[in-house]
Protein backbone atom coordinates (compact mmCIF):
# COMPACT_ATOMS: atom_id res chain seq x y z
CA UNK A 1 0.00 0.00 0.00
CA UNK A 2 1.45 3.49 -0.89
CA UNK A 3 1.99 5.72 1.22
CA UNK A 4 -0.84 8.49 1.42
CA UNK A 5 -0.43 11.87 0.80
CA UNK A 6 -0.22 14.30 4.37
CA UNK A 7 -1.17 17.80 3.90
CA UNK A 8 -0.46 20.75 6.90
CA UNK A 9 -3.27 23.56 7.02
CA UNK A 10 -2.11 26.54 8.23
CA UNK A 11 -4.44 29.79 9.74
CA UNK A 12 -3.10 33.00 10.43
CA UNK A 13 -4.64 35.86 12.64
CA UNK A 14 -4.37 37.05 16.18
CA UNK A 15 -7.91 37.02 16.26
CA UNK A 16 -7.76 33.31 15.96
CA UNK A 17 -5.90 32.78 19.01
CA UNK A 18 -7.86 34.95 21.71
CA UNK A 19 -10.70 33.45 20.07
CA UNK A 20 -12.30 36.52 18.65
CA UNK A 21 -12.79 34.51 15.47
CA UNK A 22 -13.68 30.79 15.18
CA UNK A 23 -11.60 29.31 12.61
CA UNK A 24 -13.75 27.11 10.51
CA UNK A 25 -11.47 27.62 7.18
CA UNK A 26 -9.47 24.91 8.63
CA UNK A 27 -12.38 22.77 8.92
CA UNK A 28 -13.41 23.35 5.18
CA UNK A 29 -10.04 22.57 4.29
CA UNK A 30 -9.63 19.22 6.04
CA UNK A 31 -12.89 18.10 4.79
CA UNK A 32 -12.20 19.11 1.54
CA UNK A 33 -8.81 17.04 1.97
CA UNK A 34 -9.87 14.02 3.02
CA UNK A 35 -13.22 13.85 0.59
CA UNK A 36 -10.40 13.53 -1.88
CA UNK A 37 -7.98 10.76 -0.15
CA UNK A 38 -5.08 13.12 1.09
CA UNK A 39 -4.24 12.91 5.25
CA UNK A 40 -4.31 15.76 7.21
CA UNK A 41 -0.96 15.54 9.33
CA UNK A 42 -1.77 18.67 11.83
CA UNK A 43 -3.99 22.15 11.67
CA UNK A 44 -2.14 25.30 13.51
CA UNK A 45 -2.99 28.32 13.90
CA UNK A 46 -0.21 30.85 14.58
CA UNK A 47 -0.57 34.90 15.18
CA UNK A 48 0.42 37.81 13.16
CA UNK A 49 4.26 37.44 14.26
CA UNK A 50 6.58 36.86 11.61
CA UNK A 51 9.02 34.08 13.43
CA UNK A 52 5.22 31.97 14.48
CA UNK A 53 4.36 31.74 10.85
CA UNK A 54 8.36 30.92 9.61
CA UNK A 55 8.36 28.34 12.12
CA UNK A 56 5.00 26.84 11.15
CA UNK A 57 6.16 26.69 7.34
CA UNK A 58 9.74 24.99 8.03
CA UNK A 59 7.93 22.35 10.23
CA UNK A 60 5.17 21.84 7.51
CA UNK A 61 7.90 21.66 4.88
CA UNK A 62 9.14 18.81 6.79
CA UNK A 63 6.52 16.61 7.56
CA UNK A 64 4.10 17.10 4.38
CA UNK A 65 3.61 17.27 0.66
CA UNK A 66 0.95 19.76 0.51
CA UNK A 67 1.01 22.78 2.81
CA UNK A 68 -2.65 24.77 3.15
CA UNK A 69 -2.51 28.49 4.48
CA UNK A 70 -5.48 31.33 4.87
CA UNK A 71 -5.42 34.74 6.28
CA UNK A 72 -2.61 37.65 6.15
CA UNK A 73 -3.29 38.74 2.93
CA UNK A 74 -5.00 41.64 3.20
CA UNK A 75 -3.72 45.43 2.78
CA UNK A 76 -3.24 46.11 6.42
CA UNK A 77 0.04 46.41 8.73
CA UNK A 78 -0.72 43.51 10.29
CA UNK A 79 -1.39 41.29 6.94
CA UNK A 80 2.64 40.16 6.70
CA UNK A 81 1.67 36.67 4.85
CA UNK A 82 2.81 37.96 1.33
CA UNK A 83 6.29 39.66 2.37
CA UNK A 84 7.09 36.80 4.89
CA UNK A 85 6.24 34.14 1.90
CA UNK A 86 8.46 36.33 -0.56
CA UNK A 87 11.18 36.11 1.92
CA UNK A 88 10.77 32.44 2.41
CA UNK A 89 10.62 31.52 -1.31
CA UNK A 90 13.27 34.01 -2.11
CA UNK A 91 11.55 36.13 -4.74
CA UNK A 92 10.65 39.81 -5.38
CA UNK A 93 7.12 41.77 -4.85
CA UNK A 94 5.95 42.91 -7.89
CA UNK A 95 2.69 43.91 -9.40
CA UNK A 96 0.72 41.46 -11.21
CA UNK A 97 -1.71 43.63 -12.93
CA UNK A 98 -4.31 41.20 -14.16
CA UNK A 99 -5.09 41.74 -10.41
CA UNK A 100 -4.54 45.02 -10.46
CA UNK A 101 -6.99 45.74 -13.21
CA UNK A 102 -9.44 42.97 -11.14
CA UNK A 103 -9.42 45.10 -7.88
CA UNK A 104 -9.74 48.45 -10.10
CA UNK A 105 -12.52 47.25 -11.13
CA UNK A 106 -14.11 46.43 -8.18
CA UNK A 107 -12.89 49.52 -6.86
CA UNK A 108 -14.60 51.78 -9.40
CA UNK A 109 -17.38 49.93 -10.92
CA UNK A 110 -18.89 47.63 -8.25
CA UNK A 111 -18.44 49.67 -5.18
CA UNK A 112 -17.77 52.92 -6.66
CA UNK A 113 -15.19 54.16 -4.60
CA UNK A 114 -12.25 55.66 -5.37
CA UNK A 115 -8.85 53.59 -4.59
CA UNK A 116 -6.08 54.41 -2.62
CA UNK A 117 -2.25 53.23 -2.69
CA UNK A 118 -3.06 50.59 -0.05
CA UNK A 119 -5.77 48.84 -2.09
CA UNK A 120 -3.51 48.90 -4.81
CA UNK A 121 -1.00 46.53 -2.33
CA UNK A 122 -3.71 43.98 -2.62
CA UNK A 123 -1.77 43.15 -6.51
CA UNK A 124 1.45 43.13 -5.26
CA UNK A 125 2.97 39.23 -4.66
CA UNK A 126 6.25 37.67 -4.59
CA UNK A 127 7.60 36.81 -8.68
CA UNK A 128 7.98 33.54 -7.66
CA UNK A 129 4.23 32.76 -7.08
CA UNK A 130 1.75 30.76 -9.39
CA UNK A 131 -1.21 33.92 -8.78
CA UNK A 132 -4.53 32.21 -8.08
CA UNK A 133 -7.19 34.80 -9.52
CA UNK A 134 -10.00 35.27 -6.51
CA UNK A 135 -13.13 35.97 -7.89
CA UNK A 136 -14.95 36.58 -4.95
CA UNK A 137 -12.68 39.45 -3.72
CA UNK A 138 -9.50 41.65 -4.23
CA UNK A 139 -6.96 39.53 -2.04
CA UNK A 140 -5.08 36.71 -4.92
CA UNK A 141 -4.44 33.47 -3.55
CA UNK A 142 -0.73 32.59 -4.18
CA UNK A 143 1.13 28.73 -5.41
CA UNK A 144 4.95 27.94 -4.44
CA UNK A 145 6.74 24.82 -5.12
CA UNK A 146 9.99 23.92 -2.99
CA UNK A 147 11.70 20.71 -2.15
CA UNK A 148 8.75 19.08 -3.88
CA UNK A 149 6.27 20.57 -1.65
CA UNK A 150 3.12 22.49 -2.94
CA UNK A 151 2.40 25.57 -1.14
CA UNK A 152 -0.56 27.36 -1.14
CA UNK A 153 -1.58 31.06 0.40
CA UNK A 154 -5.43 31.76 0.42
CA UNK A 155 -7.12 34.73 1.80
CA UNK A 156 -8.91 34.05 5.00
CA UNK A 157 -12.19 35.27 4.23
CA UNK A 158 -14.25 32.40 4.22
CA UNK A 159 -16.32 32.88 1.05
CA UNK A 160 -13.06 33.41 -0.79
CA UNK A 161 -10.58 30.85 0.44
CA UNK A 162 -13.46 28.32 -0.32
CA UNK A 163 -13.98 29.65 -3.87
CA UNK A 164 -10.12 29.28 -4.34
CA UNK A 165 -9.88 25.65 -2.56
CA UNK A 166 -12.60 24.54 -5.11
CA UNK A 167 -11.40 26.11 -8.45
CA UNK A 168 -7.89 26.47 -8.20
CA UNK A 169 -6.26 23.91 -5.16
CA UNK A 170 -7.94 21.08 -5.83
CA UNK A 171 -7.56 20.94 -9.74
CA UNK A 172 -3.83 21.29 -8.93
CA UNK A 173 -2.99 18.64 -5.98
CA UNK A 174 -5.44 15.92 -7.35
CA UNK A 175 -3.54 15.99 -10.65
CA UNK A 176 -0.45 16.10 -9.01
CA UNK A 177 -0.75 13.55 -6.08
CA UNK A 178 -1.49 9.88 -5.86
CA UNK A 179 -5.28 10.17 -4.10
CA UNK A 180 -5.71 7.21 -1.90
CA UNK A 181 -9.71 6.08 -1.54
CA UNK A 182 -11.04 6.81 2.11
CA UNK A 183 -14.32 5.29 3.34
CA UNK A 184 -16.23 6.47 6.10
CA UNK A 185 -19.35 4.63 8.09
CA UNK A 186 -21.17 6.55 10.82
CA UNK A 187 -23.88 5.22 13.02
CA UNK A 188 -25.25 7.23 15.97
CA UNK A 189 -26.26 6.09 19.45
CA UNK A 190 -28.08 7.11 22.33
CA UNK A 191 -28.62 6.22 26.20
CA UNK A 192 -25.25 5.03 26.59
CA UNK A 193 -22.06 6.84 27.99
CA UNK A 194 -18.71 7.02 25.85
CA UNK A 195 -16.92 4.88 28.51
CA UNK A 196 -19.44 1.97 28.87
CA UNK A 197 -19.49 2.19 24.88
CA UNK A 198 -16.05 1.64 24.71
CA UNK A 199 -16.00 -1.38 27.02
CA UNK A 200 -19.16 -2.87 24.56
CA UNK A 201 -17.19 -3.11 22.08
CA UNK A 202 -13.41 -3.33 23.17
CA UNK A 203 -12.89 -6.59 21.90
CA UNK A 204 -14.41 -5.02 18.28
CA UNK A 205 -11.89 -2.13 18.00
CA UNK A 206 -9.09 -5.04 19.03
CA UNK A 207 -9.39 -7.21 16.04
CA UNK A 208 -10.01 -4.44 13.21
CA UNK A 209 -7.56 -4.86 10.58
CA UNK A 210 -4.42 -2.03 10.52
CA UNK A 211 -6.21 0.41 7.22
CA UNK A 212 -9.73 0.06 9.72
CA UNK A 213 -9.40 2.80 12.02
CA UNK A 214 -12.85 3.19 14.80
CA UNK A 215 -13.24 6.73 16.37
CA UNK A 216 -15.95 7.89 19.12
CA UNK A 217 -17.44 10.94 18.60
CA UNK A 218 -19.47 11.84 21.56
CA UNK A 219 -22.15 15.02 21.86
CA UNK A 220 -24.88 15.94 24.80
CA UNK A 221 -26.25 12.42 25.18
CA UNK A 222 -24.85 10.98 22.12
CA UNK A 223 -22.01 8.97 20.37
CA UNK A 224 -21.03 8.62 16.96
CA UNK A 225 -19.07 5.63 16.06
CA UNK A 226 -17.25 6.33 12.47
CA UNK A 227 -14.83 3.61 10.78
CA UNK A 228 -12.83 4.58 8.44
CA UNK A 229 -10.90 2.64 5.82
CA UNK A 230 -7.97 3.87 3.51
CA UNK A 231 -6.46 1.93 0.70
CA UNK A 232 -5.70 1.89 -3.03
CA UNK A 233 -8.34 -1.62 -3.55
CA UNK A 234 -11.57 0.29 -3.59
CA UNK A 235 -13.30 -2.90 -3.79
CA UNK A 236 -11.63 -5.01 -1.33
CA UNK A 237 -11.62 -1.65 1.12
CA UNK A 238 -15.40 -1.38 0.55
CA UNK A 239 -16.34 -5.38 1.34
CA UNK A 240 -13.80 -5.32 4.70
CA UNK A 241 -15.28 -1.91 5.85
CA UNK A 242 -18.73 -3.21 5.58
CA UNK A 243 -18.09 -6.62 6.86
CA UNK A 244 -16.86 -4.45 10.45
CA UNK A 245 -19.80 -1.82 9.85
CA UNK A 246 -22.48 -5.13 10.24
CA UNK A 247 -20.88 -6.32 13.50
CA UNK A 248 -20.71 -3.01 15.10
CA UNK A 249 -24.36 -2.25 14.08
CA UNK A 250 -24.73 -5.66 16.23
CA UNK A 251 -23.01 -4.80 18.78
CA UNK A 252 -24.50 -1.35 19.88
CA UNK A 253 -28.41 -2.38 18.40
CA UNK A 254 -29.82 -1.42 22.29
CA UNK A 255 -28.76 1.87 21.69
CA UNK A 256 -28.42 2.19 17.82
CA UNK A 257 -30.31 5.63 16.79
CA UNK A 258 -29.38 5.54 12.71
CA UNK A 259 -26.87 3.42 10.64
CA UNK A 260 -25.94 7.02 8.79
CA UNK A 261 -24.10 9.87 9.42
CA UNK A 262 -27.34 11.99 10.47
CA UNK A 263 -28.37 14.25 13.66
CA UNK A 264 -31.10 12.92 15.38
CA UNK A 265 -33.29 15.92 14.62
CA UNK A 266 -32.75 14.92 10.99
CA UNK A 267 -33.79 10.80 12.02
CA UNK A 268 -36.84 12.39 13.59
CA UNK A 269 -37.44 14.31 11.01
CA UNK A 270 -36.94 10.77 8.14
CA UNK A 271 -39.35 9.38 10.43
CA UNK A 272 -42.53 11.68 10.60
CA UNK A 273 -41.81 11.97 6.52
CA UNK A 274 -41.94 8.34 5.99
CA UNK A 275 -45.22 7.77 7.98
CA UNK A 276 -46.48 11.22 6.61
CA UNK A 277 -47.14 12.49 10.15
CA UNK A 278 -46.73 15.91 11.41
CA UNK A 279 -45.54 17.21 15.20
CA UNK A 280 -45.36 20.37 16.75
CA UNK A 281 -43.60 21.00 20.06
CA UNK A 282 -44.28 22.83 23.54
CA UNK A 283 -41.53 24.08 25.22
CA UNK A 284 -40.90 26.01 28.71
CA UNK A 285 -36.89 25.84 30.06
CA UNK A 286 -35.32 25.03 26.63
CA UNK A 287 -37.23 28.36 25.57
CA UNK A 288 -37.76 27.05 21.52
CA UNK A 289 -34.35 25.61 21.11
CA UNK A 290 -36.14 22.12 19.89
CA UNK A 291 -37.92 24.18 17.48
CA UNK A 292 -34.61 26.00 15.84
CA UNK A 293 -33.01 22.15 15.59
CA UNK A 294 -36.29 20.60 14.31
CA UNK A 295 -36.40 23.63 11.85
CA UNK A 296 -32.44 23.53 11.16
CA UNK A 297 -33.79 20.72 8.45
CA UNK A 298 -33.95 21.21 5.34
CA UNK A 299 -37.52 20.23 4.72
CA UNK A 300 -38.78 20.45 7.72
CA UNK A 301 -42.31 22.32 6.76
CA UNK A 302 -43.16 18.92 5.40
CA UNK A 303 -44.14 17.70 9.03
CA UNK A 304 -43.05 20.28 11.73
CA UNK A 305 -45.84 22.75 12.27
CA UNK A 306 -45.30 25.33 15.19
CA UNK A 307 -44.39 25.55 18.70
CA UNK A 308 -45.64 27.03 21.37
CA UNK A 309 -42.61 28.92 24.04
CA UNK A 310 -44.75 28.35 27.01
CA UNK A 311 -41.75 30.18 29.33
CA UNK A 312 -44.84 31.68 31.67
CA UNK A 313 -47.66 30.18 33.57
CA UNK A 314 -49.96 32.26 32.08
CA UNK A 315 -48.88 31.12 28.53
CA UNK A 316 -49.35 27.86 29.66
CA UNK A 317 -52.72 28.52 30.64
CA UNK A 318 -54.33 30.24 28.24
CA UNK A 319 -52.52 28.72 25.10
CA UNK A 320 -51.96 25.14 25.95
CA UNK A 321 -55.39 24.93 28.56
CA UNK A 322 -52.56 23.57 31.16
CA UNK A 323 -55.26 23.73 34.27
CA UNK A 324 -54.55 26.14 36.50
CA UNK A 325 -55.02 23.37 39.44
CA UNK A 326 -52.59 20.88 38.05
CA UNK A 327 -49.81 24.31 37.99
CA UNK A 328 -50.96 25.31 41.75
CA UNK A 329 -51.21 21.51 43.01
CA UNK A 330 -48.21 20.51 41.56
CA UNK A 331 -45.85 23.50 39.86
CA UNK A 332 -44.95 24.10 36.79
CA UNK A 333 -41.84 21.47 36.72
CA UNK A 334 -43.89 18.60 36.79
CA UNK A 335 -45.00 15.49 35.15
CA UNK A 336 -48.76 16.16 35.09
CA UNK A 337 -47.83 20.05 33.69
CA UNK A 338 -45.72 18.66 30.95
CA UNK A 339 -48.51 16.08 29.91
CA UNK A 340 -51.16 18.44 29.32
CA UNK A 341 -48.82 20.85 28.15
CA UNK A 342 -48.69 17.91 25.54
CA UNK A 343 -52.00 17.25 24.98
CA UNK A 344 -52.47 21.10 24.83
CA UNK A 345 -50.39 21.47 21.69
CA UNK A 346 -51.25 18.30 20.17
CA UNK A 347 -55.12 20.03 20.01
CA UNK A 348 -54.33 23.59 19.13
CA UNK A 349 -52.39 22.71 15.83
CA UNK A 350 -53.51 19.64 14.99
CA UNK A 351 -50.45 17.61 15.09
CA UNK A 352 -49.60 13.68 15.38
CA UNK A 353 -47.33 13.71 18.12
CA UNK A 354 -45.84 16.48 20.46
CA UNK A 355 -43.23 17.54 22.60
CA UNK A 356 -43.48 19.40 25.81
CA UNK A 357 -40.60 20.02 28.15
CA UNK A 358 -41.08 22.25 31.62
CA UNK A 359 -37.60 22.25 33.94
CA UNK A 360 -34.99 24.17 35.52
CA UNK A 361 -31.57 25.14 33.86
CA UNK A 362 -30.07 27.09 36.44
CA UNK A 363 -28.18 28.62 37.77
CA UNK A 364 -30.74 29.69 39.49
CA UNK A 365 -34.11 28.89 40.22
CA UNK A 366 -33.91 25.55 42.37
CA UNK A 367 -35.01 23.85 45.22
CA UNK A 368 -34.42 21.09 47.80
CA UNK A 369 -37.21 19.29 46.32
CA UNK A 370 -36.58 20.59 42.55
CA UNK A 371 -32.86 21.22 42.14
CA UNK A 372 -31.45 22.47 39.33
CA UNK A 373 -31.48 20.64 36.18
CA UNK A 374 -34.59 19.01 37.42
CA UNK A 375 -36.81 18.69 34.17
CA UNK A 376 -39.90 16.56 32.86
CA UNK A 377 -39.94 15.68 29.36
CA UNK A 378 -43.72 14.40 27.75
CA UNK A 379 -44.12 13.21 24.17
CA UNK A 380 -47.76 12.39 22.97
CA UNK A 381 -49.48 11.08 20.03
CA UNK A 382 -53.23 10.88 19.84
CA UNK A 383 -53.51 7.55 21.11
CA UNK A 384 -50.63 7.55 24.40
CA UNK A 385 -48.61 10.00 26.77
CA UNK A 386 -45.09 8.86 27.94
CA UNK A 387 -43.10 10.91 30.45
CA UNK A 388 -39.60 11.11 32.18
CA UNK A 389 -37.56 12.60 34.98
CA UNK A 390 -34.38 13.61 34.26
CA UNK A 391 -31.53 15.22 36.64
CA UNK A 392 -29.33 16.94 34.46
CA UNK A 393 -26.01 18.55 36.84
CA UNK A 394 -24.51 20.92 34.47
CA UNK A 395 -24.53 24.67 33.64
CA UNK A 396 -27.43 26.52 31.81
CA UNK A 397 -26.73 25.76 28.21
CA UNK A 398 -25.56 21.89 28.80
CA UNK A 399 -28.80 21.21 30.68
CA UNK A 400 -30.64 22.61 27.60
CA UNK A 401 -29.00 20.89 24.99
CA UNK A 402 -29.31 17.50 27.12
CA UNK A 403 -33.28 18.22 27.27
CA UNK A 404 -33.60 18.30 23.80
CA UNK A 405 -31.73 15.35 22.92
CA UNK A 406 -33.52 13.01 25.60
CA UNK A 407 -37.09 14.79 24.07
CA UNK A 408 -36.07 14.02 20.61
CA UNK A 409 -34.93 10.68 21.56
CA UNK A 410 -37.99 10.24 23.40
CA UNK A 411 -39.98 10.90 19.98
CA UNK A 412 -38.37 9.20 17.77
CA UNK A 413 -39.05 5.87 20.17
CA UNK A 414 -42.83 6.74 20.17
CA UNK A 415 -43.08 7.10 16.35
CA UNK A 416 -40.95 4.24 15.78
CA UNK A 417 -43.64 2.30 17.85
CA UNK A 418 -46.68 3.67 16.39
């Protein structure tokens, strides 16, 4: 088997460190990488300092063929990408004035403004670049070759750099590379901790072959199990890697959730579609956040009606006909609130099965007998009601995220049973 082809994706910007800015150009990148069988070998992100970024390159230089960098290109003091990389290559800034005339243009015909001697900078690279025109804004992307190492400077504007990995990077590197074929399979489970996962299926990740690599992937409640196979056989890859993918499905079937690489809003979502049902949720603590990742699917008008953000008593009262003896007998975290907080929006719109969550996120707002992250979760069809308790013991945001996983999970059970 020959050896694959490691790449190094380096992102430049101060911002980037104090973590004014989240880098997800690196992310694009890597994905972009490894759709197209080359190994990412490390992502770093270095400031605006001029020995960070020489340091980065010589260690890239060393370690891989194809060397990835975004950000410093732009007309300011701080943008020293282009003279560093001049210096590095050993070449001379000149103008390249197909760019030149690209940024006059956008200059004077698309934002009509006049341009000064710094915008003109923007055409200015080292002589011993390949110029990469950017159609999506004034800042070229640059291609250097030393030691038989492909180097490539994007801007790190998102839009653009992604523009310039499509059209211009990865014409160049899968011409020039041998492309090794990469197979991923993703299943999802919930109800079970990473840990007690791992020990499940210990004796599976033992005996995988050497090119079958397992990784856990673990999020609010769930974990994703991906295998991944690399080889130059696409066939023979293909029948191993799906030979493993069968006994892990197996293995984890208590707690298997989907056989695909999908969110479980999305597997909720497959499942109302298939039975052409529709569901509409009620929500107090979470405050609508089931309703943005119900919604976050593309689709989703197909089955997802409405929700109701029942965050006051009142609310719950007059919209969802919660009784205003169930909220005084028993408050408003409670199993008997959250069922006819169900029932309530399963009437007013008409729906096949709801959602209704009522807790307490913190960090205020508990009790000795209702501490924080006590919720109730109820999901309903027309024909049953099924509750749970949950003590969640995290901050605000964790608690919420947990509640809408364990509701969503709790749905897609109920549908899954009729």
């Amino acid at each position: 088997m020959s050896a694959q082809t490691t790449a190094t994706i380096i992102t430049i910007g101060d911002e980037l460190l104090i973590g004014q800015v989240i880098d997800t150009n690196s992310a694009y990148i890597a994905q972009q990488l490894n759709k197209h069988g080359f190994a990412v070998k490390q992502r770093v992100a270095v400031g605006d300092t001029w020995n960070d970024i020489w340091q980065a390159l010589e260690t890239a230089e060393k370690q891989s063929q194809i060397v990835i960098i975004t950000g410093g290109l732009g007309p300011t003091a701080d943008d020293i990408t282009k003279p560093l990389l001049c210096q590095y290559f050993g070449g001379t800034m000149v103008m390249h004035e197909p760019t030149l005339a690209h940024v006059t243009h956008i200059f004077e015909h698309i934002l009509k403004r006049p341009m000064i001697e710094r915008n003109r900078q923007q055409a200015m690279v080292p002589d011993v670049c390949k110029v990469l025109h950017n159609q999506r804004g004034t800042a070229p992307g640059m291609q250097f070759e030393k030691n038989g190492v492909y180097f490539f400077a994007l801007p790190g504007v998102p839009h653009e750099m992604k523009g310039l990995i499509d059209s211009k990077v990865l014409p160049v590197i899968t011409q020039t590379f041998p492309q090794q074929i990469i197979i991923h399979k993703t299943l999802l489970t919930a109800g079970i901790g990473e840990s007690f996962l791992a020990e499940l299926i210990n004796d599976f990740e033992a005996q995988l072959p050497s090119f079958i690599k397992l990784a856990y992937l673990p999020n609010y409640g769930m974990v994703r199990l991906r295998l991944t196979a690399n080889g130059t056989h696409e066939r023979s890859i293909k029948e191993a890697i799906e030979t493993q993918f069968a006994t892990l499905q197996q293995l984890v079937a208590p707690y298997l959730v989907v056989n695909e690489d999908l969110s479980l809003q999305a597997v909720v979502g497959n499942l109302l579609l298939k039975k052409g049902r529709t569901m509409a949720t009620a929500e107090s603590c979470t405050g609508g956040y089931i309703a943005h990742l119900i919604t976050a699917q593309s689709g989703a008008s197909r089955y997802y009606k409405g929700s109701v953000v029942s965050y006051d008593n009142e609310v719950k009262q007059e919209v969802l006909s919660v009784r205003s003896d169930t909220l005084a007998l028993h408050g408003a975290v409670s199993e008997p609130v959250v069922e006819e907080m169900a029932t309530g929006i399963l009437h007013l719109l008409n729906v096949d099965y709801a959602i209704a969550v009522s807790g307490i996120m913190g960090p205020d707002g508990g009790t000795p007998e209702k501490p924080v992250g006590t919720v109730w979760v109820a999901v309903a069809s027309k024909k049953q009601t099924l509750t749970q308790k949950f003590h969640f013991r995290f901050d605000r945001q964790r608690n919420i995220d947990l509640t809408a996983v364990n509701a969503l999970n709790m749905l897609r059970k109920l549908i899954i049973e009729g």
